[in-house]
Every structure is written in C-alpha cells, then in structure tokens.
C-alpha atoms as a PDB file:
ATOM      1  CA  UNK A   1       0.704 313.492 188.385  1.00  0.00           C
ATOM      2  CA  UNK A   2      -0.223 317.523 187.888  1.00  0.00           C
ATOM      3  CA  UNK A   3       0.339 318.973 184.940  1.00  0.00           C
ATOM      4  CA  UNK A   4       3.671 321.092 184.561  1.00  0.00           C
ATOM      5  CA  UNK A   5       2.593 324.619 184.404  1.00  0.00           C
ATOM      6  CA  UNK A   6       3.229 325.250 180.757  1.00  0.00           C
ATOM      7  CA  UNK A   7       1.262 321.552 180.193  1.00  0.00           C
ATOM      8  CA  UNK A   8      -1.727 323.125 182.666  1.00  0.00           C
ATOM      9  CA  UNK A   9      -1.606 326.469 180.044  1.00  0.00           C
ATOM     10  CA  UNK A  10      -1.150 324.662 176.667  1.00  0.00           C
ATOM     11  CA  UNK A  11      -4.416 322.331 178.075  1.00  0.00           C
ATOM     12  CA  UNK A  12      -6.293 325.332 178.951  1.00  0.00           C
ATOM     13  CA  UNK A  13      -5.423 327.249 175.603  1.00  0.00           C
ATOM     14  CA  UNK A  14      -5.403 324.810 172.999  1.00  0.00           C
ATOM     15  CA  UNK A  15      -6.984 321.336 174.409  1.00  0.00           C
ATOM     16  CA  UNK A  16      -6.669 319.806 171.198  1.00  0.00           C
ATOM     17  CA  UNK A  17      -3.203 320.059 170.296  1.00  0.00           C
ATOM     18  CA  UNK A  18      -3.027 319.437 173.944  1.00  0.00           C
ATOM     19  CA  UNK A  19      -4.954 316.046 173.651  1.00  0.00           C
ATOM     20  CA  UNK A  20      -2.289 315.351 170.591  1.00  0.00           C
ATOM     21  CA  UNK A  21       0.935 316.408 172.908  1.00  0.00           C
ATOM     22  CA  UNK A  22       0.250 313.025 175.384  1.00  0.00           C
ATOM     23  CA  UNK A  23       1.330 311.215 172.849  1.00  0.00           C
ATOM     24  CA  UNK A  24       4.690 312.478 172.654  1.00  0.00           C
ATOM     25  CA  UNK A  25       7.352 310.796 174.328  1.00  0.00           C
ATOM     26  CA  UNK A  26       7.820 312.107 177.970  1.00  0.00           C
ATOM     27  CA  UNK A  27      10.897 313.170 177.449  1.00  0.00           C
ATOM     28  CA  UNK A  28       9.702 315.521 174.234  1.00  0.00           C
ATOM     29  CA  UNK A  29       6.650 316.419 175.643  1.00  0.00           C
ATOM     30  CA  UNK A  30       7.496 319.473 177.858  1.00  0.00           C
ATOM     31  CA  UNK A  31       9.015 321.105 174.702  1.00  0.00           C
ATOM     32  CA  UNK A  32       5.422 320.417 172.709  1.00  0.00           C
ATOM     33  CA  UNK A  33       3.912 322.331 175.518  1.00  0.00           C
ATOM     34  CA  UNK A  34       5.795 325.246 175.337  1.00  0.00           C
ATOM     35  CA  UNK A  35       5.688 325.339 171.044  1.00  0.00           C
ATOM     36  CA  UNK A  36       1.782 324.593 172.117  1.00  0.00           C
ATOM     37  CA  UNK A  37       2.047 327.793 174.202  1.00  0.00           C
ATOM     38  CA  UNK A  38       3.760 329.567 172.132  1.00  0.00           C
ATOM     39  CA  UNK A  39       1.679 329.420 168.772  1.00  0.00           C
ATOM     40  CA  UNK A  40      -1.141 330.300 171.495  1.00  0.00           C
ATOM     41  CA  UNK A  41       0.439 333.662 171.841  1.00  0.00           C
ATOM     42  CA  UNK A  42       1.370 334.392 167.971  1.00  0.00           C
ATOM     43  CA  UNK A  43      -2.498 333.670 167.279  1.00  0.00           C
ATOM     44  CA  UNK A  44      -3.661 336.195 169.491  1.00  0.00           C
ATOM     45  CA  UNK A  45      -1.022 339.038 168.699  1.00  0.00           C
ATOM     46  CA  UNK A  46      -3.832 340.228 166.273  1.00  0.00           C
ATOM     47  CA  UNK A  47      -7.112 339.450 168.239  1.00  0.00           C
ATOM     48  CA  UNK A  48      -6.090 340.910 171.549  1.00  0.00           C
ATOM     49  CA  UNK A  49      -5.530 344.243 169.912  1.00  0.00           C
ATOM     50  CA  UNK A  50      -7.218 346.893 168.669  1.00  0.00           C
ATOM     51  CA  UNK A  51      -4.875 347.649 165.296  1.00  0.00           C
ATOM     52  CA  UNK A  52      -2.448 346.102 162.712  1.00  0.00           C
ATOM     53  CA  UNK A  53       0.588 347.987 163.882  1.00  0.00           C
ATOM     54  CA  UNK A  54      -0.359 346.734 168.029  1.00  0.00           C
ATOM     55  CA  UNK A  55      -0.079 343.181 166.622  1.00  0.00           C
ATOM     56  CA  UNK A  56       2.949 343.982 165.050  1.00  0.00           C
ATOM     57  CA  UNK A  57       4.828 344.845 167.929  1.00  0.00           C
ATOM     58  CA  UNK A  58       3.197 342.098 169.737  1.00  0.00           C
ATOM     59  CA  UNK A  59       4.830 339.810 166.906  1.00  0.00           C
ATOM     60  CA  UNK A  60       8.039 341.688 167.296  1.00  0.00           C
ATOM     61  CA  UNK A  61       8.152 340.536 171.034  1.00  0.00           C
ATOM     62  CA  UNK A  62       8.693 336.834 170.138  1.00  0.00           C
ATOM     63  CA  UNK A  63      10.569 337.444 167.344  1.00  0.00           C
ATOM     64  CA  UNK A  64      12.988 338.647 170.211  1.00  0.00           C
ATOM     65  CA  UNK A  65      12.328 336.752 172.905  1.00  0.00           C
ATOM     66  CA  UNK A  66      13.228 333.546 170.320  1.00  0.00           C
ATOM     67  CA  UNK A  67      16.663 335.513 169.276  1.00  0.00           C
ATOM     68  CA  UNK A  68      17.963 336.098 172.697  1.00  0.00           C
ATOM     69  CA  UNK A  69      17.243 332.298 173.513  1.00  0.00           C
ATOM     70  CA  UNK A  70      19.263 331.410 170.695  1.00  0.00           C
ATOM     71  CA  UNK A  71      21.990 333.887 171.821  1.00  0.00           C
ATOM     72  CA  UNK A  72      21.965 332.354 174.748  1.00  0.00           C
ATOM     73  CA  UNK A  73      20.890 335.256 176.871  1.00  0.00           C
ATOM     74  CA  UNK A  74      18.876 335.354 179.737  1.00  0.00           C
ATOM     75  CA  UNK A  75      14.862 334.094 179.388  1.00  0.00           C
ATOM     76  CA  UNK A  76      12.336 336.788 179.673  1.00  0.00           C
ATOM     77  CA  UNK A  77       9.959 337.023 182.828  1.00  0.00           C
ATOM     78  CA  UNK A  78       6.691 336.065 181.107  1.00  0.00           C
ATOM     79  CA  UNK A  79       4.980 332.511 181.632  1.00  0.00           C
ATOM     80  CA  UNK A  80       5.232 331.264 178.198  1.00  0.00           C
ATOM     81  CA  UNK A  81       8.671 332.967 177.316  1.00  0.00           C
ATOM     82  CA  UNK A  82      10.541 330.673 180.221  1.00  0.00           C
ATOM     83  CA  UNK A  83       9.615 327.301 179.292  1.00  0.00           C
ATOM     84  CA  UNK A  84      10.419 328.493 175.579  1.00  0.00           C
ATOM     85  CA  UNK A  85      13.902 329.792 176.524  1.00  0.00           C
ATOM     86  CA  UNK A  86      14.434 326.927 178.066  1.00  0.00           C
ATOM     87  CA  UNK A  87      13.016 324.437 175.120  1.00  0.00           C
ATOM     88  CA  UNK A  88      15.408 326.218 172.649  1.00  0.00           C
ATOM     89  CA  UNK A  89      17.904 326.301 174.892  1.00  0.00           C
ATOM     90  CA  UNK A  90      18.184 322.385 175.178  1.00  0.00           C
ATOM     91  CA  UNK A  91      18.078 322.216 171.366  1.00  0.00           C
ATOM     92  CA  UNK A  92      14.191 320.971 171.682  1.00  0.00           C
ATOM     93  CA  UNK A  93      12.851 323.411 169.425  1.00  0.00           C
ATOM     94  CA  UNK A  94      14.604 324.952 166.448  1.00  0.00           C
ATOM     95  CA  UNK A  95      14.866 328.414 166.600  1.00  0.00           C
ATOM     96  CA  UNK A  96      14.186 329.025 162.434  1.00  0.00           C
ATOM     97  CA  UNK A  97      10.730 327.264 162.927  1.00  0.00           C
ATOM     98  CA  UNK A  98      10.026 329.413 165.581  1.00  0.00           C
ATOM     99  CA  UNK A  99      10.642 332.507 163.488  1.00  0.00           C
ATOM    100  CA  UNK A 100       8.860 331.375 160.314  1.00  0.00           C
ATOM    101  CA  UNK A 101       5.420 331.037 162.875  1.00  0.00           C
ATOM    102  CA  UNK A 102       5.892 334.282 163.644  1.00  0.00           C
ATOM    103  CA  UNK A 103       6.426 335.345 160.093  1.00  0.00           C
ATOM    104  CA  UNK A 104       3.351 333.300 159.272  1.00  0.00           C
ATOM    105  CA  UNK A 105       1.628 335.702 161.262  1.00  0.00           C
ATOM    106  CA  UNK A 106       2.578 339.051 159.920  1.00  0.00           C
ATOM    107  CA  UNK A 107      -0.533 337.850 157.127  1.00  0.00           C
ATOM    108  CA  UNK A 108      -3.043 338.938 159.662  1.00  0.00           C
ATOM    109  CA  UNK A 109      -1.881 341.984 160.231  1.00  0.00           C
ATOM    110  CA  UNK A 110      -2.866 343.541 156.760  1.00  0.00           C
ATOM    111  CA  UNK A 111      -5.551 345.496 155.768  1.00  0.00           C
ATOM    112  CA  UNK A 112      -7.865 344.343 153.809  1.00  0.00           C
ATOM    113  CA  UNK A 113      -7.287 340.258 155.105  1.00  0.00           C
ATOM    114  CA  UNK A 114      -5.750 337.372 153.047  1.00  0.00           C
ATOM    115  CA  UNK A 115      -6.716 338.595 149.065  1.00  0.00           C
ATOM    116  CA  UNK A 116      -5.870 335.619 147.197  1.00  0.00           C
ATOM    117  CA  UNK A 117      -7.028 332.085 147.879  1.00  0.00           C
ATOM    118  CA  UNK A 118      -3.192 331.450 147.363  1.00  0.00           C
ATOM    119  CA  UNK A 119      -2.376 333.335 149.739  1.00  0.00           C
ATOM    120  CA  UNK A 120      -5.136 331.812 152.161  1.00  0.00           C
ATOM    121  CA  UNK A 121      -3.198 328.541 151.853  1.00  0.00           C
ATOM    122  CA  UNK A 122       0.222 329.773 152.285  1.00  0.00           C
ATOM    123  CA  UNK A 123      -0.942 331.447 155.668  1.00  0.00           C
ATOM    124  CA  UNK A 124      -2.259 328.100 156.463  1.00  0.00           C
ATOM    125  CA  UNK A 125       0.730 326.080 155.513  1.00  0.00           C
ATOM    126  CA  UNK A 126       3.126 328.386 157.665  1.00  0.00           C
ATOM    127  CA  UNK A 127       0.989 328.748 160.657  1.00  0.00           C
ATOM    128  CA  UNK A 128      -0.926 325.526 161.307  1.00  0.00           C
ATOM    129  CA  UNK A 129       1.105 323.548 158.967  1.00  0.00           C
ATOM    130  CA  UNK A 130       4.127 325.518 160.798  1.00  0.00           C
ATOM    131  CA  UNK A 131       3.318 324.273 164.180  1.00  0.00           C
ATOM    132  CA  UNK A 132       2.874 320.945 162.926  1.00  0.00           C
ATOM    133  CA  UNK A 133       6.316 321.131 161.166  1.00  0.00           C
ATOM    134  CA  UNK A 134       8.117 322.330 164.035  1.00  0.00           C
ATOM    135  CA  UNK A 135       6.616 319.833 166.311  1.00  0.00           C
ATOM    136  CA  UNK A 136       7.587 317.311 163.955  1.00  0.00           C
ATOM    137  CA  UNK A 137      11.146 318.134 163.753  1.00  0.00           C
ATOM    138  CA  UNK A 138      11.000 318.462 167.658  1.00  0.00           C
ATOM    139  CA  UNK A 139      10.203 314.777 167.215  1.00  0.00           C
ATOM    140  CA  UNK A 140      12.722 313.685 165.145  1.00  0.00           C
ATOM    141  CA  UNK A 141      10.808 313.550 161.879  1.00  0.00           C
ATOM    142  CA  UNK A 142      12.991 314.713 159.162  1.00  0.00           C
ATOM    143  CA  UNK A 143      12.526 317.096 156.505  1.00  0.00           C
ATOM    144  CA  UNK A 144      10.398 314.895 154.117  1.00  0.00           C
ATOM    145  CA  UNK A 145       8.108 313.867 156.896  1.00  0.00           C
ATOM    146  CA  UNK A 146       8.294 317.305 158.196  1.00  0.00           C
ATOM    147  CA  UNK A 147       6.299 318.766 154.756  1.00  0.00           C
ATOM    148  CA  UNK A 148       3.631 315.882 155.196  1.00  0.00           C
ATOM    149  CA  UNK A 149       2.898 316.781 158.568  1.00  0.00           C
ATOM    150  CA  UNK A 150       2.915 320.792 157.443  1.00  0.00           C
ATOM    151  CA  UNK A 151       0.013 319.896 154.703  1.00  0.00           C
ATOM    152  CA  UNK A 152      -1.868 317.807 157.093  1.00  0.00           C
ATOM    153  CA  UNK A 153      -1.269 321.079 160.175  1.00  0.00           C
ATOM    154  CA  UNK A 154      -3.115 323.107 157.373  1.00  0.00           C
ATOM    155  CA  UNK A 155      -5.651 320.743 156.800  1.00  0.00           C
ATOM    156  CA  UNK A 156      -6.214 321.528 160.737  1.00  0.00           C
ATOM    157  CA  UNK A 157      -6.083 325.033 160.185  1.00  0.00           C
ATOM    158  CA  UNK A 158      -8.333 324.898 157.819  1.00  0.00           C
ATOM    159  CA  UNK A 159     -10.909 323.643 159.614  1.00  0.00           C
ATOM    160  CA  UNK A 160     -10.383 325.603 162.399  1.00  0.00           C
ATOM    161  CA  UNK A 161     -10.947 329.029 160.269  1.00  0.00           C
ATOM    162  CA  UNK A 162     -14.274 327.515 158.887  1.00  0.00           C
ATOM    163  CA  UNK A 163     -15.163 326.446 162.394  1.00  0.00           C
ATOM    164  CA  UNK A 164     -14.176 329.717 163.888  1.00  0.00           C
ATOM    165  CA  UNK A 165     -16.010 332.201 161.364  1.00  0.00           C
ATOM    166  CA  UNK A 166     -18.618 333.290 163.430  1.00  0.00           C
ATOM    167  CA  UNK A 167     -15.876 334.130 166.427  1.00  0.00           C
ATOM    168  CA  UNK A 168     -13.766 336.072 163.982  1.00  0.00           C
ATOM    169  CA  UNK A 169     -16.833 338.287 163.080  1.00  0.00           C
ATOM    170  CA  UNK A 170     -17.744 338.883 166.746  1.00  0.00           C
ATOM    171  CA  UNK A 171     -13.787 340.267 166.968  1.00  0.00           C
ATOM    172  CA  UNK A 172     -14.602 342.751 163.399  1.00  0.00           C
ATOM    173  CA  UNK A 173     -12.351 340.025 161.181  1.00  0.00           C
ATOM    174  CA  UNK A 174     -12.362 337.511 158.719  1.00  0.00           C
ATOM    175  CA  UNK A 175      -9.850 335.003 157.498  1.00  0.00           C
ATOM    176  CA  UNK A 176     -11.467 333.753 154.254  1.00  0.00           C
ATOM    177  CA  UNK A 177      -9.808 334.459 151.258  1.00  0.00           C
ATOM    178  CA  UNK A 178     -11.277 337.907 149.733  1.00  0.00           C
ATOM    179  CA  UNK A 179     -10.967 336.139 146.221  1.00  0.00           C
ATOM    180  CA  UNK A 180     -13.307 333.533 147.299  1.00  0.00           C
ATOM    181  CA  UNK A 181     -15.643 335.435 148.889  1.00  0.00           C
ATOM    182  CA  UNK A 182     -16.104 337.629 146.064  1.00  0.00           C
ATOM    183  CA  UNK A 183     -16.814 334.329 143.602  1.00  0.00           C
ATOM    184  CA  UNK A 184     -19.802 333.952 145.803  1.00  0.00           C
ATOM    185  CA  UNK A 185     -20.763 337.339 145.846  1.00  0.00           C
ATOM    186  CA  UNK A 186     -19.626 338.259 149.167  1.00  0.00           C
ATOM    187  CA  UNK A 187     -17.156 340.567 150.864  1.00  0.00           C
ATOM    188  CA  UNK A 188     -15.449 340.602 153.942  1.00  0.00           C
ATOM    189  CA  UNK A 189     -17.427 343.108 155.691  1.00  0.00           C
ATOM    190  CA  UNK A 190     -20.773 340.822 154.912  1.00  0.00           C
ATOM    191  CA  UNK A 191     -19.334 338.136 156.889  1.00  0.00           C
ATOM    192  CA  UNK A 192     -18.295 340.190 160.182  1.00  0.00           C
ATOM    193  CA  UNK A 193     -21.786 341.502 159.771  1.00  0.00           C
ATOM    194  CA  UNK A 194     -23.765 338.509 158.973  1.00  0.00           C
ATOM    195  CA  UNK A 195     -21.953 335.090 160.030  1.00  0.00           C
ATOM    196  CA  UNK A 196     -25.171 333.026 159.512  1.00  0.00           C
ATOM    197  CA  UNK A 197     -25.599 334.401 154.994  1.00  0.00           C
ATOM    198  CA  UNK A 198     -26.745 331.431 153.138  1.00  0.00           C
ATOM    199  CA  UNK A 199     -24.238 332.316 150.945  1.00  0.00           C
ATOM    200  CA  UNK A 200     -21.516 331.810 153.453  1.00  0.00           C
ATOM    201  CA  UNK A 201     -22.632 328.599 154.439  1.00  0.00           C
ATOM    202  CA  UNK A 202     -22.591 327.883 150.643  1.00  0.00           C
ATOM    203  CA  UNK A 203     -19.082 328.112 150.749  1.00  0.00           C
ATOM    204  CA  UNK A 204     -18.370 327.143 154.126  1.00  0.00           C
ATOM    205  CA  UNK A 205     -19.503 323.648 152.887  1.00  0.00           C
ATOM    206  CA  UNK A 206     -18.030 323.940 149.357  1.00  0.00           C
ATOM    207  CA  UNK A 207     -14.567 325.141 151.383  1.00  0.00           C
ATOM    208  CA  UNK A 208     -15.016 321.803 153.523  1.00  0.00           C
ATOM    209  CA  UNK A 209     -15.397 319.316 151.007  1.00  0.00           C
ATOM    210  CA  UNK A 210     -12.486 320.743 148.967  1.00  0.00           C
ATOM    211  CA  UNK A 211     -10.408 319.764 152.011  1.00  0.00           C
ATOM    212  CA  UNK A 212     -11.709 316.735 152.960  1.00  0.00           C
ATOM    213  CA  UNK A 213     -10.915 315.550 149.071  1.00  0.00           C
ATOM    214  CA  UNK A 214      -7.316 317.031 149.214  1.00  0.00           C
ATOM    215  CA  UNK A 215      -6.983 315.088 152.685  1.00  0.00           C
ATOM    216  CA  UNK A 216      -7.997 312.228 150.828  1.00  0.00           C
ATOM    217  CA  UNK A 217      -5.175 311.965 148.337  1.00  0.00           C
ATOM    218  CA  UNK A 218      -2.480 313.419 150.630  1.00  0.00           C
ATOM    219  CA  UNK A 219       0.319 311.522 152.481  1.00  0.00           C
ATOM    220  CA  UNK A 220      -0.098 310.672 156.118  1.00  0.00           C
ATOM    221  CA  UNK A 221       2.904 308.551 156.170  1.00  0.00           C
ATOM    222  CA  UNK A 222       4.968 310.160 159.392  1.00  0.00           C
ATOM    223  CA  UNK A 223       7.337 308.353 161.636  1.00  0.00           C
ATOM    224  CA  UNK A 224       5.987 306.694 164.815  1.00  0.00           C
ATOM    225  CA  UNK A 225       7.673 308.885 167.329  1.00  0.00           C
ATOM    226  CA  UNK A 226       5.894 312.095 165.521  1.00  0.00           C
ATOM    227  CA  UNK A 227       2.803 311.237 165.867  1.00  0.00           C
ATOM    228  CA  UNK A 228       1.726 313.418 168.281  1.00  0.00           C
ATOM    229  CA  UNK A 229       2.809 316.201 165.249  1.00  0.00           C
ATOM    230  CA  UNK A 230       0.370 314.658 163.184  1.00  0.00           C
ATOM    231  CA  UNK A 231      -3.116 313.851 165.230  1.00  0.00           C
ATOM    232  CA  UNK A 232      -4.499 317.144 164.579  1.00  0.00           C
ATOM    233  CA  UNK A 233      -5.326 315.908 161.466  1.00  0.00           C
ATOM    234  CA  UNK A 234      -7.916 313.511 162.684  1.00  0.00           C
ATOM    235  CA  UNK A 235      -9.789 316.511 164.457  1.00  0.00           C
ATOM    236  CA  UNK A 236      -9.844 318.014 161.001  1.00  0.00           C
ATOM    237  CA  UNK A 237     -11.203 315.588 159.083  1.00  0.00           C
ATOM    238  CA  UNK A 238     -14.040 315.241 162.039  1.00  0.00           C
ATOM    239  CA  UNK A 239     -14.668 318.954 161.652  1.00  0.00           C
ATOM    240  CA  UNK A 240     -14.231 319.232 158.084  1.00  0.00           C
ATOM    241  CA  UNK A 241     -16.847 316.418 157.633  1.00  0.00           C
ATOM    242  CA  UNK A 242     -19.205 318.056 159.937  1.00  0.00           C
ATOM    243  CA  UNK A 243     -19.065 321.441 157.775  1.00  0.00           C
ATOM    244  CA  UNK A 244     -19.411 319.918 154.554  1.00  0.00           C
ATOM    245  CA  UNK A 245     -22.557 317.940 155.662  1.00  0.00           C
ATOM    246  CA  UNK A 246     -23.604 321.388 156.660  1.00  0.00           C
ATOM    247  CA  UNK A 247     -23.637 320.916 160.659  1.00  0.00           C
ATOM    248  CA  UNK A 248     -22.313 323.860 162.762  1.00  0.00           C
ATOM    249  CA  UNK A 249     -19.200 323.256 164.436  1.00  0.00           C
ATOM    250  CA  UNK A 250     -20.105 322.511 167.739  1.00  0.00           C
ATOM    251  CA  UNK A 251     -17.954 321.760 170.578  1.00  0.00           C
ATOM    252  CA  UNK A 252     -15.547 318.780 171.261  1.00  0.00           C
ATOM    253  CA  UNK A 253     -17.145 315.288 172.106  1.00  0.00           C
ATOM    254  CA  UNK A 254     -15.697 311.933 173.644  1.00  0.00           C
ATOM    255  CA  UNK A 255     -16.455 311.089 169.831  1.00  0.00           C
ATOM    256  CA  UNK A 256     -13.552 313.510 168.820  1.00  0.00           C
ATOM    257  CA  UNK A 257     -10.842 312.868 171.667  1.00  0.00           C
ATOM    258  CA  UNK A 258     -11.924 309.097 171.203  1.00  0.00           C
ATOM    259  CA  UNK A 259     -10.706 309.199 167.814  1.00  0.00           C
ATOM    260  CA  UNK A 260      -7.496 311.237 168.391  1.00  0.00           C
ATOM    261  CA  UNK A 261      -6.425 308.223 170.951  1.00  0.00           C
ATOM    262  CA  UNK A 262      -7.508 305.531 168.883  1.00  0.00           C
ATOM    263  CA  UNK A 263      -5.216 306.854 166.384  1.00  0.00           C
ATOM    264  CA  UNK A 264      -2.319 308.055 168.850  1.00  0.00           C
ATOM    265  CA  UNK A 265      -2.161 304.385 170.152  1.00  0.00           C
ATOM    266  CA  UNK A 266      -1.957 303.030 166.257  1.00  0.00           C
ATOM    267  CA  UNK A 267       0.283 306.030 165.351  1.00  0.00           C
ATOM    268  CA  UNK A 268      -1.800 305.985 162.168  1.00  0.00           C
ATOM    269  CA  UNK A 269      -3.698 308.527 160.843  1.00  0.00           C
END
C-alpha cells in the first residue's frame, strides 16, 4: 500500500522518526505523520530564513494555524496544515503540545544562540523531548510516561545537534551552549567558521559521553502502545556512541533501522 501523502512527506523529511511512526497502531499512525510533519516545519522556521524576526513570523503561522483547528475553523491550504487540522480536529493530537513545540522554538530565534548549558537542555526537552511527549500522549501514554519519553526525545535531540554541527555552520549557526563552548575556549563564531577544531571535537565527544551516561541511568519504562514515541531513543544511543568514540556521524545504515525494529517488535528500549 502507498504511503498517505503526509506519511510520503514525514518519510522524506524526517526518515527516522518516520522509521519509529510504523510502529504505531494504524489507527494512530496518520496523526504521528502529521505531528512528524509538523515539528518538520517548526525546525526550519529559523533555517529557511535569513533573520530572527522572519522565523518569528514563520513560528507565528502555526501558532495560528493550531488555534483555528482548535476553534474549529476551517484548515489552512498548505500540505502539512490539512492533515494537522484534521489530527486535532479528531482529538489525535492535543492542541497545548502543539503550542509548547512551537514555544520550544522561539530559543532559536535569539541572538547570540542558547547561553547557558541550562538552557541548552530545556530547548532540548521542549523540542525533541516535546515531540516525543506529544506523540506519546497521542498514544495513550499518560503523563508519567509522557516525561520519560520527553527525557529520552532529548536524548535524540541531543544527538542530533552533535551530529548536525557541521550543517548548522554551513547555514551561519550553532546550537551548542555558549557556556560550554567558552569552558573549552571556544565561541560560537569559531564553530560556524571551523566545524572540524580539535577543540570542538573535544567536546563533541565529552558532550556524547555525558549523554550516553545520563541515558544509562534514565527510565525507559513506556507503555507498549507508545512505543513508537519512544524508538528514537535507540538512534540516539547509536549516534551518541559513535560521537563519543570519536567517529563522524555518518549516514543511516541497515545497522541503525535494524535496531529501531528489533526494538519496535519487543517494545523495549
């Protein structure tokens, strides 16, 4: 059977959290796509434009097109904003989760990037953790399970800043925490310039293992049905292992979408 066309755009944007979305049930799965779509189009609000206050706007957008779904008003002509209307309209997505991942997103909009390491991690937790959150409670997970699945969407997000750092400098940004950059004697201007600094990779590595040891003691208890909310995680710890051993990223392998089935069919993680 084809893909739906908001399953043939979530595959073609995102293929992991695609990969994870198949093992929704089929009757949630349509909705995944569209949050899949969705956090597609918050993530590039700042990368497909040329200032903070662009991206803004951008933001703005969803921010409406999510209110007048819950108002019940007419969907917006735009590929993603249908099957989104729709999703919210059926009470598969929750409209306050939708908001907060745009919220997340008002972090990259600021001069200067993310200052603090703290606030590194609460961008994290609201935007990867966010989507994994809201996919969760599109699931059924609860509120509990719901927080374990938004530290282990970080943990994702995580690895997919330290994987990405060289693609953020060829765009003039960088989503390390200033703080920690500075500790190693580096600034964020450095790393746009010069993606490949021994420094960097320094902490790149040091960043990694950090992660991989809070992934380590954290909960990965989550309700069968969710699990498609969850398997993210197992791409992070893949990537975040690769990193800290001091590999590049690299593309995906069968190694990697082996492992995210293996686990899917377990629902373990």
């Amino acid at each position: 059977m084809s893909p739906s066309a908001i399953g043939a755009f979530a595959r073609a944007h995102d293929p992991d959290r695609f990969l994870c979305a198949l093992f929704a049930p089929a009757e949630k799965r349509e909705a995944i796509f569209a949050l899949i779509a969705f956090n597609h189009e918050l993530a590039r609000a700042r990368e497909a434009t040329s200032n903070p206050m662009a991206a803004l706007i951008r933001l703005q957008w969803w921010r409406d097109a999510v209110e007048e779904a819950r108002a019940g008003r007419p969907a917006r002509r735009h590929e993603v904003a249908a099957p989104l209307h729709a999703a919210i309209a059926a009470g598969l997505l929750d409209a306050d989760a939708l908001i907060a991942l745009v919220d997340a997103r008002d972090a990259e909009t600021e001069e200067g990037g993310l200052a603090t390491e703290e606030a590194f991690v609460a961008w994290l937790r609201g935007t990867a953790g966010g989507w994994s959150a809201a996919a969760g409670a599109a699931l059924g997970a609860d509120a509990e399970a719901c927080e374990v699945l938004r530290a282990l969407g970080a943990a994702y997000g995580l690895a997919g800043v330290l994987r990405s750092v060289a693609a953020h400098a060829s765009q003039g940004r960088c989503l390390l925490p200033v703080d920690r950059l500075a500790a190693s004697g580096l600034r964020p201007a450095q790393v746009m310039e010069k993606p490949g600094d021994a420094a960097l990779g320094a902490l790149l590595r040091e960043m990694a293992a950090e992660g991989l040891a809070a992934l380590a003691g954290a909960r990965r208890d989550v309700p069968p049905g969710a699990i498609a909310a969850a398997l993210p995680v197992v791409l992070a710890r893949r990537d975040l292992a690769r990193i800290a051993r001091g590999h590049g990223p690299g593309g995906r392998g069968l190694g990697d979408r082996l492992a995210v089935s293996w686990a899917g069919l377990r629902h373990r993680v």
